[in-house]
C-alpha atoms as a PDB file:
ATOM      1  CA  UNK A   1       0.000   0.000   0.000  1.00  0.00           C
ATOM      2  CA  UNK A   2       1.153   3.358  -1.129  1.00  0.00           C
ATOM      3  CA  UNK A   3       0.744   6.007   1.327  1.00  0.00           C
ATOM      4  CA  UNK A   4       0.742   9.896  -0.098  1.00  0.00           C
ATOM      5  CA  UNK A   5       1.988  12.882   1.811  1.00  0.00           C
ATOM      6  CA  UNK A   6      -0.340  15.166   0.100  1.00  0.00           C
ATOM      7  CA  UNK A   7      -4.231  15.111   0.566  1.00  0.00           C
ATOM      8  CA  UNK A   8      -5.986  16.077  -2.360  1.00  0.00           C
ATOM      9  CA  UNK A   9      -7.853  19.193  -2.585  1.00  0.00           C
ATOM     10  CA  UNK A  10     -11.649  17.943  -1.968  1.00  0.00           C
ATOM     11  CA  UNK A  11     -10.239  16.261   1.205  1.00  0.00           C
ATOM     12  CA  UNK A  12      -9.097  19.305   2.271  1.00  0.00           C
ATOM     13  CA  UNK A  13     -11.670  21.302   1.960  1.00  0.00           C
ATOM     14  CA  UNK A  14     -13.972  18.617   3.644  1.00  0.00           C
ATOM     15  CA  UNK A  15     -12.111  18.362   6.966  1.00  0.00           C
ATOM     16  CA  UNK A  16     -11.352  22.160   7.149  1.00  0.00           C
ATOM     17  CA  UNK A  17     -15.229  22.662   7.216  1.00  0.00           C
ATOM     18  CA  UNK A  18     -15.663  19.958   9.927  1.00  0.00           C
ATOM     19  CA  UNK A  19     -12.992  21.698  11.757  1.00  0.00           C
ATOM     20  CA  UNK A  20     -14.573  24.993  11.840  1.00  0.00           C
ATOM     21  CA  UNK A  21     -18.208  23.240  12.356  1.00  0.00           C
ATOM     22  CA  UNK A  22     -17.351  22.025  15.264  1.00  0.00           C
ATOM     23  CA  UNK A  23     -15.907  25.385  16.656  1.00  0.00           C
ATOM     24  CA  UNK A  24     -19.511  26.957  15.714  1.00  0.00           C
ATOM     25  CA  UNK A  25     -21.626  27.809  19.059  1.00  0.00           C
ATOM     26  CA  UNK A  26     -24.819  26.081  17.301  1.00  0.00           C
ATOM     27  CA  UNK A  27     -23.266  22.959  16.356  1.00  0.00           C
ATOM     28  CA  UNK A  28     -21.443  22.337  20.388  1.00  0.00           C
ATOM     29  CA  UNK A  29     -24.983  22.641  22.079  1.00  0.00           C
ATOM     30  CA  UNK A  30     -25.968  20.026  19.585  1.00  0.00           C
ATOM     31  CA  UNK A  31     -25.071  16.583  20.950  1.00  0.00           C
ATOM     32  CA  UNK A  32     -26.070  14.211  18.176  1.00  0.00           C
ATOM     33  CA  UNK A  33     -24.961  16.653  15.346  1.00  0.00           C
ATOM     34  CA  UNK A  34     -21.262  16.534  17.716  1.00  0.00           C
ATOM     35  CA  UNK A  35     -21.928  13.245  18.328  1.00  0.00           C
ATOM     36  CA  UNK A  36     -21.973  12.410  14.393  1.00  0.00           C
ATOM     37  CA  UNK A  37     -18.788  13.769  13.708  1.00  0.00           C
ATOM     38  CA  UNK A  38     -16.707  11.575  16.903  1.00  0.00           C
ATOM     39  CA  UNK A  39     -16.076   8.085  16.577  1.00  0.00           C
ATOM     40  CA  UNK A  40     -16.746   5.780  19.951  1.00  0.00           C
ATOM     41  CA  UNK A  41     -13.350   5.860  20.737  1.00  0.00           C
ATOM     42  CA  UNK A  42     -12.975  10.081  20.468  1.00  0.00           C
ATOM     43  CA  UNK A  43      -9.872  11.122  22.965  1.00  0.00           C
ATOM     44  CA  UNK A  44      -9.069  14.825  23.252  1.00  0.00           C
ATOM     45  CA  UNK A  45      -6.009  16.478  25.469  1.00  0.00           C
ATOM     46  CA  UNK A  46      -7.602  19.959  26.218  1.00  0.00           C
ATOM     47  CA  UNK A  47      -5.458  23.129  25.918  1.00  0.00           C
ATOM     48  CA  UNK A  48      -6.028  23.219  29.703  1.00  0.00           C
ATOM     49  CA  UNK A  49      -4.408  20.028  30.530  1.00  0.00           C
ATOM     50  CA  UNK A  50      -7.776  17.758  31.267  1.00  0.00           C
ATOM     51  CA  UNK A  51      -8.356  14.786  29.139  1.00  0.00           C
ATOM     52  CA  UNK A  52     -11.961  14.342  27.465  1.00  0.00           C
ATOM     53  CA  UNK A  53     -13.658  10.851  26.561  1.00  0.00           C
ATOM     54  CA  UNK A  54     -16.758  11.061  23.561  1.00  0.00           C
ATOM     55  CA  UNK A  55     -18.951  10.921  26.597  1.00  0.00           C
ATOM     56  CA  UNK A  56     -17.286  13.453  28.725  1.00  0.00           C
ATOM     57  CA  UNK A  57     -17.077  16.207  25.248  1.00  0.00           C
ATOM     58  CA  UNK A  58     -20.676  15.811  24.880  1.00  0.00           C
ATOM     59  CA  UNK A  59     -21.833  16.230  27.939  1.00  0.00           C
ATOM     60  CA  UNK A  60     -19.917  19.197  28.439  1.00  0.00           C
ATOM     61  CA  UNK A  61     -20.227  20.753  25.062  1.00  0.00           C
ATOM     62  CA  UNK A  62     -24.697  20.518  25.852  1.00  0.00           C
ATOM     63  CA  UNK A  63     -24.321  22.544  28.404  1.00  0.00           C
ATOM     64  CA  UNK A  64     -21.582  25.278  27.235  1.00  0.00           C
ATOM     65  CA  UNK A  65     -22.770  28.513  27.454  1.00  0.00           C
ATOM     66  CA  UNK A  66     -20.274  30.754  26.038  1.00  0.00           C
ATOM     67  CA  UNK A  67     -18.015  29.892  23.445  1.00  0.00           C
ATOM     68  CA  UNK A  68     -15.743  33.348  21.998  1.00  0.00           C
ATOM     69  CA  UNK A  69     -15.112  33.072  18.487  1.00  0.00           C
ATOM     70  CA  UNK A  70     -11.609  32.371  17.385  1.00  0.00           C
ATOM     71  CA  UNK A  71      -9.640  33.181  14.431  1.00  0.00           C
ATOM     72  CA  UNK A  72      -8.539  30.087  12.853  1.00  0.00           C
ATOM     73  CA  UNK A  73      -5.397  30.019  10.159  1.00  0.00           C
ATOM     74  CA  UNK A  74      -1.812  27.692   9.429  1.00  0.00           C
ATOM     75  CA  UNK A  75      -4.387  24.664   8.273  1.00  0.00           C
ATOM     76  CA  UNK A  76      -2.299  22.047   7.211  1.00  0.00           C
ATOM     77  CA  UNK A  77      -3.195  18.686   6.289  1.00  0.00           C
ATOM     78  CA  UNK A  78      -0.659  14.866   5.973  1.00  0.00           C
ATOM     79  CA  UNK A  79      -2.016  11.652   5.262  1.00  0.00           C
ATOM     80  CA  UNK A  80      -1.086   8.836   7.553  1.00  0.00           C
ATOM     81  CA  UNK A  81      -2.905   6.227   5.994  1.00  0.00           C
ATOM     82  CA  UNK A  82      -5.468   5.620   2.964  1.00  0.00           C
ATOM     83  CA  UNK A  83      -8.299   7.028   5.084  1.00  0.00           C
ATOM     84  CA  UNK A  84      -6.662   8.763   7.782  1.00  0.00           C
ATOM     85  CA  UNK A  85      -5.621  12.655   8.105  1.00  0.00           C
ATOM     86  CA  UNK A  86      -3.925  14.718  10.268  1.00  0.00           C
ATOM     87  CA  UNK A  87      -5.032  18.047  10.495  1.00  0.00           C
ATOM     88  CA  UNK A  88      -3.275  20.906  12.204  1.00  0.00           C
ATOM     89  CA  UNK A  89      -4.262  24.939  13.046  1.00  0.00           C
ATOM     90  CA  UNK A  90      -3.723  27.554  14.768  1.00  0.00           C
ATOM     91  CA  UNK A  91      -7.014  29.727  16.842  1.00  0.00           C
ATOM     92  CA  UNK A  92      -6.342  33.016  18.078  1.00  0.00           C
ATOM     93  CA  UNK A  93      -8.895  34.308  20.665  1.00  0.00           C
ATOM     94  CA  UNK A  94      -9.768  37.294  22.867  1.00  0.00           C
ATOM     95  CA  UNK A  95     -11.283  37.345  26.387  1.00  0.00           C
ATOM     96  CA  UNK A  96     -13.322  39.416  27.903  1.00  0.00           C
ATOM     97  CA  UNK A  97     -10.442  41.584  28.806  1.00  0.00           C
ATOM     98  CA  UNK A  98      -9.055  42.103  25.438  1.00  0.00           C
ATOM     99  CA  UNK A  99      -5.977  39.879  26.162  1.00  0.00           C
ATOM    100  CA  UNK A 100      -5.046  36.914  23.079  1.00  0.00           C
ATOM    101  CA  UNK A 101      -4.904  33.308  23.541  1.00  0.00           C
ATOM    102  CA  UNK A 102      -2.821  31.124  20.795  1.00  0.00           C
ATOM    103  CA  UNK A 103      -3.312  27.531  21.003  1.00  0.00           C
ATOM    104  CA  UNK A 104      -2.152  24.962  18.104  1.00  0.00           C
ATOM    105  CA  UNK A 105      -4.756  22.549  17.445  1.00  0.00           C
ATOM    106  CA  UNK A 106      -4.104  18.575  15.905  1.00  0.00           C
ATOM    107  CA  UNK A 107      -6.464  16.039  15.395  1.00  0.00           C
ATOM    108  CA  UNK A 108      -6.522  12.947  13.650  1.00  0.00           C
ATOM    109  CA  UNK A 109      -9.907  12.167  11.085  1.00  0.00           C
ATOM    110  CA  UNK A 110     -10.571   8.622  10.024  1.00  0.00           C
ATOM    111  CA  UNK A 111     -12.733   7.563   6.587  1.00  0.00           C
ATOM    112  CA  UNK A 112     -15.793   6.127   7.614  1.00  0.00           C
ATOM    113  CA  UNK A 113     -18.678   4.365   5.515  1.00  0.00           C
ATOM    114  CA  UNK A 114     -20.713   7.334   6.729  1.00  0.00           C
ATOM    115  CA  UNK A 115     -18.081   9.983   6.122  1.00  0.00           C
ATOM    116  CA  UNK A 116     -15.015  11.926   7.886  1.00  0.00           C
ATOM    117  CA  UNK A 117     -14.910  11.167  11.578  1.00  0.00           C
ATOM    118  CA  UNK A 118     -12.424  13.151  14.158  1.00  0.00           C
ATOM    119  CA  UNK A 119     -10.884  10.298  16.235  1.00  0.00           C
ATOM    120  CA  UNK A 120      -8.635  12.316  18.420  1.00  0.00           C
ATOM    121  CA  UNK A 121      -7.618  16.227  19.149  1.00  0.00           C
ATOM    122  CA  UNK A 122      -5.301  18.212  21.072  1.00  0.00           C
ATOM    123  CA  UNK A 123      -5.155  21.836  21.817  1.00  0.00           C
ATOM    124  CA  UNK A 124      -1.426  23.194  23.416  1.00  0.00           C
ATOM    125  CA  UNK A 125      -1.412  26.940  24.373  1.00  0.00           C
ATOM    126  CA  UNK A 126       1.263  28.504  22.398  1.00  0.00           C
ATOM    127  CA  UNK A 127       0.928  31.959  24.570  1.00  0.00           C
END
């Protein structure tokens, strides 16, 4: 099995807009939309150190109340595998006191029969 560095440009496109879906207030309340896009297995190391089953995100995520916009650039995507992609970012964000939070952002989307699922993410504070 060949495996390709580069992920074509429909792939791209696909898992950007997941990315930013799941960033969108609307879509976090939303447990089964959420829910559709983790696999069972979904592990995520938070940018504030806490590690978050499927269950754990989606409880959580129901009941978030504020979520501050970020500005997301620096997308990058690799293939790993036939149907598996690593995805990388950057989100800049604001608090209510006008100071900036950087955090890089990874996760790791598998191929499904019913389309792109995010397996794993981690957040790291970069400032």
């Amino acid at each position: 099995m060949k495996i390709e560095p580069e992920v074509n440009q429909a792939t791209r496109a696909e898992l950007e807009r997941l990315e930013l879906l799941l960033m969108d207030p609307a879509v976090r309340r939303d447990r089964e939309r959420v829910g559709a896009l983790l696999t069972s297995d979904f592990v995520e190391f938070g940018s504030s150190g806490r590690v978050w089953t499927r269950d754990a995100m989606l409880e959580q995520l129901a009941t978030e109340t504020t979520c501050t916009p970020a500005h997301v650039d620096n997308f990058a995507f690799r293939l790993l595998g036939s149907d598996v992609v690593l995805v990388t970012y950057r989100t800049l964000r604001m608090d209510a006191s006008g100071e900036q939070s950087v955090t890089l952002r990874s996760s790791i989307w598998i191929r499904e029969s019913k389309g792109w699922r995010i397996c794993f993410h981690q957040g790291t504070r970069a400032s």
